[in-house]
C-alpha atoms as a PDB file:
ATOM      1  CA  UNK A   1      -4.241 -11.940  -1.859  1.00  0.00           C
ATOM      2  CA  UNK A   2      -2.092 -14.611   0.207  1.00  0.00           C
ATOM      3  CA  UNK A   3       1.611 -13.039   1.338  1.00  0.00           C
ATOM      4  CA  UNK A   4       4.205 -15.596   1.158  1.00  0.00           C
ATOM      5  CA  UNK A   5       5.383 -17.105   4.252  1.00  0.00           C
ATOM      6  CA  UNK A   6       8.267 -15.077   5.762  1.00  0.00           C
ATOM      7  CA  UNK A   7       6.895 -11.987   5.182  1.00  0.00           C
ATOM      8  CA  UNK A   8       6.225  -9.448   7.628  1.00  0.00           C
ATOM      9  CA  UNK A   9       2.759  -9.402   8.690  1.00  0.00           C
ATOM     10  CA  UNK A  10       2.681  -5.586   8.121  1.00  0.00           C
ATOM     11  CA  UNK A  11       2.736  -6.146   4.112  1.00  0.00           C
ATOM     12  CA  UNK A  12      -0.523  -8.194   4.743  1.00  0.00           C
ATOM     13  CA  UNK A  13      -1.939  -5.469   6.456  1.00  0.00           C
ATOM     14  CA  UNK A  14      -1.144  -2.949   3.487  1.00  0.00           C
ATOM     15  CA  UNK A  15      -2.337  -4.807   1.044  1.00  0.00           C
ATOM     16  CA  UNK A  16      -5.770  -5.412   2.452  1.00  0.00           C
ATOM     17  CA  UNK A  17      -6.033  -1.455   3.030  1.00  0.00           C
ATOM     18  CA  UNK A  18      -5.051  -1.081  -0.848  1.00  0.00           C
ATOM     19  CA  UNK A  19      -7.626  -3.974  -1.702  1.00  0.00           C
ATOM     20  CA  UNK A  20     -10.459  -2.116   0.372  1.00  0.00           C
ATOM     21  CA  UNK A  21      -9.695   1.450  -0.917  1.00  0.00           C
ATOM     22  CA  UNK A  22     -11.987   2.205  -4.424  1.00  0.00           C
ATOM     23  CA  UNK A  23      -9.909   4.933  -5.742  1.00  0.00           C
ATOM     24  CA  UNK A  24      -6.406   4.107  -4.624  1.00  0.00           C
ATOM     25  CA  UNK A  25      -5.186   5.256  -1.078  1.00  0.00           C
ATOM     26  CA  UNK A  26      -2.643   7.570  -0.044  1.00  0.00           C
ATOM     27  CA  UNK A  27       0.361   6.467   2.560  1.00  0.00           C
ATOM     28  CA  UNK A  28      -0.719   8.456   5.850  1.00  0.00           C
ATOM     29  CA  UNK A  29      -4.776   6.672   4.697  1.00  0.00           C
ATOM     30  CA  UNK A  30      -2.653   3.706   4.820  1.00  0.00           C
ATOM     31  CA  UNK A  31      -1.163   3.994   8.296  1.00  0.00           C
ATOM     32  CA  UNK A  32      -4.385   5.231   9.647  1.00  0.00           C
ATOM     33  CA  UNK A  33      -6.198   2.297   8.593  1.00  0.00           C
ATOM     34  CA  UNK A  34      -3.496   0.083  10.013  1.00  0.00           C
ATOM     35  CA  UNK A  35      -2.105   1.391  13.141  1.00  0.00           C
ATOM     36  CA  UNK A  36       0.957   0.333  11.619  1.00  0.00           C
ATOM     37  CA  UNK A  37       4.308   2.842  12.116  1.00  0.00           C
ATOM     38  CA  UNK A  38       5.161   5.102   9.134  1.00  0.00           C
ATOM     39  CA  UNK A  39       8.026   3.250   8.877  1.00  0.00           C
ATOM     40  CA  UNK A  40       6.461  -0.655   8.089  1.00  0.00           C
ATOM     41  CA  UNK A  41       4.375   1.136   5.833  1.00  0.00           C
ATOM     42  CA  UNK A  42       6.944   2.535   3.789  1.00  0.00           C
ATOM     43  CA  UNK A  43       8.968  -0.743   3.862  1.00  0.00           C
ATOM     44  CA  UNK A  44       5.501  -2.718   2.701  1.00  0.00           C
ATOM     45  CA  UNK A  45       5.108  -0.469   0.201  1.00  0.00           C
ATOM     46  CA  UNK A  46       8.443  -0.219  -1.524  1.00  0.00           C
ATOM     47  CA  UNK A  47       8.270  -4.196  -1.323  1.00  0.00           C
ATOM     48  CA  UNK A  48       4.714  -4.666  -2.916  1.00  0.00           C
ATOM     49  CA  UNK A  49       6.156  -1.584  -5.816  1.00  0.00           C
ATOM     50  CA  UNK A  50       9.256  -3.765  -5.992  1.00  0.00           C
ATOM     51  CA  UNK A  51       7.590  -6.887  -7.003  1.00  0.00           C
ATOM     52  CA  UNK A  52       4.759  -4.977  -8.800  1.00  0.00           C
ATOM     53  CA  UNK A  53       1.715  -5.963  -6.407  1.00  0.00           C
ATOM     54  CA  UNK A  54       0.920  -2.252  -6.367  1.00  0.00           C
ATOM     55  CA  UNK A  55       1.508   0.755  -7.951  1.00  0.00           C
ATOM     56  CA  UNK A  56       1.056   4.305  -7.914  1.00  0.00           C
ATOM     57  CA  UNK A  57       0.162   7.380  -9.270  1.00  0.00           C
ATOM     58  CA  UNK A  58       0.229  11.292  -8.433  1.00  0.00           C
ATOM     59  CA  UNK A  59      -2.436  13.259  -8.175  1.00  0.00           C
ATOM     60  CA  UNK A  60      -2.086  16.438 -10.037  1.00  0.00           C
ATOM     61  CA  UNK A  61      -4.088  18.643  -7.729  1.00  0.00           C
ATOM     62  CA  UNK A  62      -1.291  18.070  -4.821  1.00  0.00           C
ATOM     63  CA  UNK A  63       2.117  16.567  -6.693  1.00  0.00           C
ATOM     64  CA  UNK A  64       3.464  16.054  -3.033  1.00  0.00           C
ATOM     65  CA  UNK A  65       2.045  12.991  -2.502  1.00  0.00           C
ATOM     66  CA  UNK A  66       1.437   9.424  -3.595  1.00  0.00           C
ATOM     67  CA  UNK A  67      -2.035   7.358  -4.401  1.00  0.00           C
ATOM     68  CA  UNK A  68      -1.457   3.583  -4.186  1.00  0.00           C
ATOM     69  CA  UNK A  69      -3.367   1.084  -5.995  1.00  0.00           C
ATOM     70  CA  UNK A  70      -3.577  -2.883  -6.061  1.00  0.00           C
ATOM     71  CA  UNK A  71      -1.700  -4.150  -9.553  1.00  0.00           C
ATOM     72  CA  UNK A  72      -3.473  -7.848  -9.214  1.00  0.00           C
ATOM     73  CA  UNK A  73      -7.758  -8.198  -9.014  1.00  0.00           C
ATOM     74  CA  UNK A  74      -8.967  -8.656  -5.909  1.00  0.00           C
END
């Protein structure tokens, strides 16, 4: 997936970490994989929700946290 120009590189970055994941990946996986700050990950991720790039889903055995999955093929 090509990010529009303009964008901050770190949405790039997120996206290829939720292309490479199999069975979705959670935010801290996300960071990890990135080296980015918890902070451009959130942002990415709100964005790529936002326009519906990605999406999510809770696990139910721990309904603290987030799995995030690509909405387009890769």
């Amino acid at each position: 997936m090509v990010v529009a120009f303009g964008q901050p590189q770190s949405i790039s970055k997120v996206v290829e970490a939720i292309q490479k994941s199999n069975d979705g990946i959670s935010q801290q996986q996300i960071i990890t994989a990135t080296g980015l700050s918890e902070r451009s990950v959130k942002y990415a991720l709100k964005e790529l929700v936002h326009k519906k790039l990605a999406g999510f889903r809770i696990p139910l055995n721990d309904t603290r946290r987030k799995v995030y999955y690509a909405e387009v093929e890769k």
